[in-house]
N, C-alpha and C. Protein backbone atom coordinates (compact mmCIF):
# COMPACT_ATOMS: atom_id res chain seq x y z
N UNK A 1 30.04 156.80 49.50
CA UNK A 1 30.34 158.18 49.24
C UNK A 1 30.37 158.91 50.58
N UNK A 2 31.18 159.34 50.81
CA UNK A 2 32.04 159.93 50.23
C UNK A 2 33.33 158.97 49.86
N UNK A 3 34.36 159.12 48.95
CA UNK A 3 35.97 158.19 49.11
C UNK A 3 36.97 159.21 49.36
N UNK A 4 37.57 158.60 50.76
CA UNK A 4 38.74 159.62 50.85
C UNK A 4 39.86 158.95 50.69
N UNK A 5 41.02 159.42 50.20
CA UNK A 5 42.39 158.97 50.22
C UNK A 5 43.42 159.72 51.02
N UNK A 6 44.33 159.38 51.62
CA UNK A 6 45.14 160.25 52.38
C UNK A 6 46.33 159.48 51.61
N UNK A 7 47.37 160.22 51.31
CA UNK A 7 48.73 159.90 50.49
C UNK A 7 49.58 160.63 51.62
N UNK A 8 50.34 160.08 52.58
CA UNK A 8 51.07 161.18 53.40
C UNK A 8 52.60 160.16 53.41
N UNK A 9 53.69 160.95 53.69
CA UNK A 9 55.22 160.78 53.79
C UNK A 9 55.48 160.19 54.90
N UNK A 10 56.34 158.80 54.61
CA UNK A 10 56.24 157.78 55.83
C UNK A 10 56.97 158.64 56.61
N UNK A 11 57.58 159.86 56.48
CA UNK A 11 57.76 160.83 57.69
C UNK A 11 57.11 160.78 58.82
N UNK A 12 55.97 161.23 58.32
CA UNK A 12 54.60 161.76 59.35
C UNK A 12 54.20 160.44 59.89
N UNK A 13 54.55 159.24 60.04
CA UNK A 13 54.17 158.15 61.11
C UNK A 13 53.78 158.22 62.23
N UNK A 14 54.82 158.75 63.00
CA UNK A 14 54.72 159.36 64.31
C UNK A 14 53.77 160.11 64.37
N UNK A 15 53.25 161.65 63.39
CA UNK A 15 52.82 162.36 63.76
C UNK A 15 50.89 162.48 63.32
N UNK A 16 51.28 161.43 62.58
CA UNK A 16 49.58 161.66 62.53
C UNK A 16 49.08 160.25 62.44
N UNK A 17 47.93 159.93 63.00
CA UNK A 17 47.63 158.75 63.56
C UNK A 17 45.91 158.56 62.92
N UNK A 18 46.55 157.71 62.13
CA UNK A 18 45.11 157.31 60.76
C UNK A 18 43.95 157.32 61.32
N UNK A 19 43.77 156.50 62.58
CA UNK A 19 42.23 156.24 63.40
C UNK A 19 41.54 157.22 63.36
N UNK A 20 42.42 158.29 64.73
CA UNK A 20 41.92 159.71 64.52
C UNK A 20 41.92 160.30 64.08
N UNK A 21 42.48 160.78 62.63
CA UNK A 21 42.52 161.59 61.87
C UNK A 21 41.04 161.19 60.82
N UNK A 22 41.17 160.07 60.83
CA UNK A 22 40.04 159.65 59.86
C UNK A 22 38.09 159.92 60.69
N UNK A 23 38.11 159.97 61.70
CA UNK A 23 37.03 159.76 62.62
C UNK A 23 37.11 161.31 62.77
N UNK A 24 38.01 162.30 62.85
CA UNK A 24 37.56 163.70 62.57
C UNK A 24 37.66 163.87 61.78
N UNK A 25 37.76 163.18 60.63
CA UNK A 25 37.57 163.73 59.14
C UNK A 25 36.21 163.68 58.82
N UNK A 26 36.11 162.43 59.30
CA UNK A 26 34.02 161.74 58.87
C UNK A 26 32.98 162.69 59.43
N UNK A 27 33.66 163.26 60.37
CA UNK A 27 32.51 164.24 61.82
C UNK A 27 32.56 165.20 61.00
N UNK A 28 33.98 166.16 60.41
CA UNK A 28 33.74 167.60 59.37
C UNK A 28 32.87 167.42 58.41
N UNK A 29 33.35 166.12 57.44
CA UNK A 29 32.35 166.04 56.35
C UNK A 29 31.11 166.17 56.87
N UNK A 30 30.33 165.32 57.78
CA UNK A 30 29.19 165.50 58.30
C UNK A 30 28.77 166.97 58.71
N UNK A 31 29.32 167.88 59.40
CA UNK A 31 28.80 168.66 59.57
C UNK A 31 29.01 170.14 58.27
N UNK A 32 29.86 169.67 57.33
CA UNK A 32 30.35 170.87 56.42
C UNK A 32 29.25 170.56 55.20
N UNK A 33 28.56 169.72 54.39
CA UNK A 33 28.26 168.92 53.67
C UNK A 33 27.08 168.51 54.39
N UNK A 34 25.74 168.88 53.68
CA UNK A 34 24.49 168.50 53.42
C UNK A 34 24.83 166.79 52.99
N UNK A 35 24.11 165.97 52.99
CA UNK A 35 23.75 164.79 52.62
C UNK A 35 25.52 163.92 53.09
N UNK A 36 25.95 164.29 53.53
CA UNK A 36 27.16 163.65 53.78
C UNK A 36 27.03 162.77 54.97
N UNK A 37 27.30 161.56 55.30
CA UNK A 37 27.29 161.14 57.39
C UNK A 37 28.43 160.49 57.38
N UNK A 38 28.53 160.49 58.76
CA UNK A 38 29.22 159.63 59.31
C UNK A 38 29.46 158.34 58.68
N UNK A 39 28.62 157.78 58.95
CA UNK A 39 28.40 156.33 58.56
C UNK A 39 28.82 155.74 56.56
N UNK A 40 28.60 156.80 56.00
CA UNK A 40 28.76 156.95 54.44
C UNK A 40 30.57 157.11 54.42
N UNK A 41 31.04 157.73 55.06
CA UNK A 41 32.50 158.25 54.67
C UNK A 41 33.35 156.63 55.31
N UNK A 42 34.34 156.82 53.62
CA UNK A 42 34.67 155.54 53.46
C UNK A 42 36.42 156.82 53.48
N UNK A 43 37.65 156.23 54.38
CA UNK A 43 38.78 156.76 54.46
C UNK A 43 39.82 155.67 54.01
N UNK A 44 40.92 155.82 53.24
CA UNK A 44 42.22 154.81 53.01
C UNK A 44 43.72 155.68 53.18
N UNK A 45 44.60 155.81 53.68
CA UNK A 45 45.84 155.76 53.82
C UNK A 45 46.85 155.29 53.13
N UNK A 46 47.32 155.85 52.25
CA UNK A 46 48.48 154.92 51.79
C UNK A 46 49.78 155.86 52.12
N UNK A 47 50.54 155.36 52.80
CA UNK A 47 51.88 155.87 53.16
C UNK A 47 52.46 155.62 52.19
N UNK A 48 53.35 156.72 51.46
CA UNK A 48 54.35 156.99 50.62
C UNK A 48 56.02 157.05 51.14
N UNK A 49 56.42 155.44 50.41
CA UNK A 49 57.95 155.61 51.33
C UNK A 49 58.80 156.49 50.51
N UNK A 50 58.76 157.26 49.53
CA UNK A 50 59.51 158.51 48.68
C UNK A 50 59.14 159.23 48.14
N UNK A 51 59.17 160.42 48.57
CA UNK A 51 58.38 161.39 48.32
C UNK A 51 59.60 163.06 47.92
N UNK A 52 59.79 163.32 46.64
CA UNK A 52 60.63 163.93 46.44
C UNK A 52 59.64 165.60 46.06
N UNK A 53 60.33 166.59 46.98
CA UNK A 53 59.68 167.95 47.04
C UNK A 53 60.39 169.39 46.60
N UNK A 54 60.40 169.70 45.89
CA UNK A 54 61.34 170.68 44.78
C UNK A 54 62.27 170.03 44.75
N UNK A 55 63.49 170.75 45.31
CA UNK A 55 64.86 170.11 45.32
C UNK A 55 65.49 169.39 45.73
N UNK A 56 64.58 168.94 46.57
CA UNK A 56 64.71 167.47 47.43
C UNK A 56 65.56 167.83 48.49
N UNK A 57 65.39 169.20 49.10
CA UNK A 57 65.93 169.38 50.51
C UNK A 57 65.47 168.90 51.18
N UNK A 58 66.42 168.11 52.34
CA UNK A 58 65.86 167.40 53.91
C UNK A 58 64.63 168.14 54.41
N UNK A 59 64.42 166.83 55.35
CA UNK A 59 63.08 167.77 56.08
C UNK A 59 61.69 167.73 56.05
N UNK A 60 61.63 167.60 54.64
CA UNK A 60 60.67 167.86 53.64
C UNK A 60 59.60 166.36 54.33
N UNK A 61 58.22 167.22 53.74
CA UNK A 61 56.78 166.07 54.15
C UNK A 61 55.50 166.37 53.69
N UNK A 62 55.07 165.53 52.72
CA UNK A 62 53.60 165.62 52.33
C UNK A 62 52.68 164.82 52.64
N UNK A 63 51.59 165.87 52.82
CA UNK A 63 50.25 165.15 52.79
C UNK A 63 49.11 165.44 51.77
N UNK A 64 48.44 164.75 51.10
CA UNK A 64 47.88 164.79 49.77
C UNK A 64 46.22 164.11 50.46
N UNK A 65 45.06 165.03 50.62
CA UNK A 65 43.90 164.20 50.72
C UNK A 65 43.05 164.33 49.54
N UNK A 66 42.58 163.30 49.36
CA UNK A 66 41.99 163.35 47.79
C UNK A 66 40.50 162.91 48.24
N UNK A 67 39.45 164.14 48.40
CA UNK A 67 38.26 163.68 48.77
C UNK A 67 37.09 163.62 47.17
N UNK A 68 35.84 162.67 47.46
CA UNK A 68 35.76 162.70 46.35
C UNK A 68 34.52 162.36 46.97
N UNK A 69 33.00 163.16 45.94
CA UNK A 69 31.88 163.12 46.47
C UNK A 69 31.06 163.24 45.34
N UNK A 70 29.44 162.84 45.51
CA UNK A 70 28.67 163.15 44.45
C UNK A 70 28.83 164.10 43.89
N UNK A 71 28.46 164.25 42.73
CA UNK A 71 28.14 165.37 42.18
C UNK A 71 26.79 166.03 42.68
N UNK A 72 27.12 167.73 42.52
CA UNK A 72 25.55 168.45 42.70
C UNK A 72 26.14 169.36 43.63
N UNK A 73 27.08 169.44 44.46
CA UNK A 73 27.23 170.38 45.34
C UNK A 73 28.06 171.37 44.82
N UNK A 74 27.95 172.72 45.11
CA UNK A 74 28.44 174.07 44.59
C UNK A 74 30.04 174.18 44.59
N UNK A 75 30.65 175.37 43.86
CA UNK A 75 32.19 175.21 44.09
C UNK A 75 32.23 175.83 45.46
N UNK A 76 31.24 176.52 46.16
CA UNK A 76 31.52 177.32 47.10
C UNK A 76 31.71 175.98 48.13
N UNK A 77 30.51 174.89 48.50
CA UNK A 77 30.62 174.24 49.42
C UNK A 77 31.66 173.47 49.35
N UNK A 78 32.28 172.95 47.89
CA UNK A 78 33.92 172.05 47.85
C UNK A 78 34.64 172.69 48.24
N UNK A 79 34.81 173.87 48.61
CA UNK A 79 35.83 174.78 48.47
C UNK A 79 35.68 175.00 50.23
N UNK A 80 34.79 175.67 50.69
CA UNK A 80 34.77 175.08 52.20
C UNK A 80 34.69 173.84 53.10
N UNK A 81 35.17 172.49 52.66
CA UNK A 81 34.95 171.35 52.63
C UNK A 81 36.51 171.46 52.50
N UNK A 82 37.21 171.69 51.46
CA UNK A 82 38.57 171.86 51.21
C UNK A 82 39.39 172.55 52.41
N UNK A 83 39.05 173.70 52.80
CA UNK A 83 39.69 174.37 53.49
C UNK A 83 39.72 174.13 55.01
N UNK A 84 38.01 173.51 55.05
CA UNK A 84 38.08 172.69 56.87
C UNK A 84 39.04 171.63 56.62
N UNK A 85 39.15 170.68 55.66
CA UNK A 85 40.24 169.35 55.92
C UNK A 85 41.23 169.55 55.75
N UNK A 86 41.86 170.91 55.24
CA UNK A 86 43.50 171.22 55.04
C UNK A 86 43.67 172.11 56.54
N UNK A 87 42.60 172.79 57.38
CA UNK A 87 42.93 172.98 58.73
C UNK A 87 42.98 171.91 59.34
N UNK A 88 42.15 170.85 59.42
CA UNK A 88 42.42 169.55 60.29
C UNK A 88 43.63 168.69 59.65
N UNK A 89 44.20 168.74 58.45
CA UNK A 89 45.28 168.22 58.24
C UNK A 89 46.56 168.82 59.18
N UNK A 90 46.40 169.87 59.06
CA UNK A 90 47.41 171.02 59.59
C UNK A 90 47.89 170.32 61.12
N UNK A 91 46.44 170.49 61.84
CA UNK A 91 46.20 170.20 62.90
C UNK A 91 46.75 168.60 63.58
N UNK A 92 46.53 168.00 62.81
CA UNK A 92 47.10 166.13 62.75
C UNK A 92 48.27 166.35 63.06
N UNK A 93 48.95 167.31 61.87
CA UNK A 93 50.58 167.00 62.00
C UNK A 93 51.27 167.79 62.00
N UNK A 94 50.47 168.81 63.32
CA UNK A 94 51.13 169.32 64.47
C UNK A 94 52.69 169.28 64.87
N UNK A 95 52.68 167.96 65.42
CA UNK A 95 53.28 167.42 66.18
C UNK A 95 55.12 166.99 64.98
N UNK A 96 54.81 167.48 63.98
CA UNK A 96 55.78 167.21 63.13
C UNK A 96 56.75 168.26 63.10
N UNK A 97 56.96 169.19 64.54
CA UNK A 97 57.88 170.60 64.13
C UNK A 97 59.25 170.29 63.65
N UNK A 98 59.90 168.83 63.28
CA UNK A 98 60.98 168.44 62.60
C UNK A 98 61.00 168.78 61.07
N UNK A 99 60.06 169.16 60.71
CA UNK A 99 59.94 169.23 59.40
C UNK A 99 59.01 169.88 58.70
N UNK A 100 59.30 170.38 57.58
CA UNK A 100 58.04 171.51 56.65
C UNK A 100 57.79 170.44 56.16
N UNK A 101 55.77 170.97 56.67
CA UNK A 101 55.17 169.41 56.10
C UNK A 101 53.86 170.69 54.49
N UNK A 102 53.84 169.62 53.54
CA UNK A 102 53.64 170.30 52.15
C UNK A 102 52.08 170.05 52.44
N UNK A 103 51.08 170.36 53.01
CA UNK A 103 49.76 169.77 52.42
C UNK A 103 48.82 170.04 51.91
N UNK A 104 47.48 169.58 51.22
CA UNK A 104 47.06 170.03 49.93
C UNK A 104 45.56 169.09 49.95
N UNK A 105 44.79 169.69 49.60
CA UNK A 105 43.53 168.96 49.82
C UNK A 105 42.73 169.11 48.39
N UNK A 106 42.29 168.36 47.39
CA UNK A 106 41.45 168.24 46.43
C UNK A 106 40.25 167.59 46.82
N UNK A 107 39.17 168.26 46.38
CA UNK A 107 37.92 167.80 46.64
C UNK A 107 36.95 167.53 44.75
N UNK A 108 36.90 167.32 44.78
CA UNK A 108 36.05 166.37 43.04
C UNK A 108 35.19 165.56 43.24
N UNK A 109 34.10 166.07 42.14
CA UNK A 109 32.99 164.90 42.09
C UNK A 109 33.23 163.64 41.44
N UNK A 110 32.87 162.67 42.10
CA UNK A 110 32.84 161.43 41.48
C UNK A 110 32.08 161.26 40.07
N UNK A 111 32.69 160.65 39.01
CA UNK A 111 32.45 160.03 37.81
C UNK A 111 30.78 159.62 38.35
N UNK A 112 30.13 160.27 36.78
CA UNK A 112 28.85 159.99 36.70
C UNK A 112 28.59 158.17 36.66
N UNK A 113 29.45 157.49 36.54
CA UNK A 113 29.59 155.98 35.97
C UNK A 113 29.74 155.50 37.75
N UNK A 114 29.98 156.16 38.78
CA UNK A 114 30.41 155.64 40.04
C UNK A 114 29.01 154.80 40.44
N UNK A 115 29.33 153.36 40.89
CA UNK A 115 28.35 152.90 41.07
C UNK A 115 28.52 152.00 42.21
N UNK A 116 28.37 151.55 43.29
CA UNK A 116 28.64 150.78 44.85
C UNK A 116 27.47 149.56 45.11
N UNK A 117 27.87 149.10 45.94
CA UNK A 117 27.15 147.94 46.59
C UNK A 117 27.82 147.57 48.26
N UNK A 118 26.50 147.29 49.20
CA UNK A 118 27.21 147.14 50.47
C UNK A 118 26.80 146.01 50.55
N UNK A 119 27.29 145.04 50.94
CA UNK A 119 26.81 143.27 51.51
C UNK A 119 26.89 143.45 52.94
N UNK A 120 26.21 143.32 53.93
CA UNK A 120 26.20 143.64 54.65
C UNK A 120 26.59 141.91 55.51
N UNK A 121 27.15 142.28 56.86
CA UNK A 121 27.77 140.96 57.44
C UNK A 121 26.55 139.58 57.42
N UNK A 122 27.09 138.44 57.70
CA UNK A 122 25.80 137.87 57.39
C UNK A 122 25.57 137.71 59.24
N UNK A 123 24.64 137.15 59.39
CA UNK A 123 24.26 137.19 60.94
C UNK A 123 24.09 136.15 61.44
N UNK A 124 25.03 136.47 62.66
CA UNK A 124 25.50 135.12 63.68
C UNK A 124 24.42 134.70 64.51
């Protein structure tokens, strides 16, 4: 916990670069979010090769982060949690002035049923 998903338009290739985007994502959660770390935030990427946006005028580019965390924290703190990762989204894909990029950040608690396990490496 946290699980993040990033859904973005094989547009944005060039312009936003998973490593870093994900390693300042883990640092906000950490500092926006009580009980949140570094070390806990789990990030995935899936590039979307079609991505159709009203009328399907050129140009066009989304990014979709779908963060998802225990339950217990207020709508106020999802909601500022929301709004720091749709500025650092912003911020990523910058570099995209070819195109109006669409992006959108949902934050939701994880299903009371969410349940994990870490195996940790075995040792050399």
């Amino acid at each position: 916990m946290p699980h993040i998903l990033v859904d973005h338009d094989a547009s944005l290739r060039e312009a936003l670069d998973p490593r870093r985007f994900a390693h300042a994502l883990h640092a906000l959660a950490a500092e926006t979010v009580d009980g949140i770390t570094v070390e806990s935030c789990k990030t995935r990427f899936r590039c979307v090769d079609e991505a159709v946006i009203a009328h399907d005028e050129p140009q066009q580019a989304l990014v979709h982060v779908d963060f998802a965390i225990l339950p217990g924290r207020s709508t106020d703190t999802k909601t500022r949690l929301a709004e720091a990762v749709l500025e650092l989204v912003r911020a990523h894909t910058s570099a995209a002035t070819d195109r109006t990029v669409h992006a959108s950040v949902e934050v939701r608690d994880l299903d009371a049923a969410y349940v994990k396990h870490v195996r940790p490496a075995a040792a050399q």
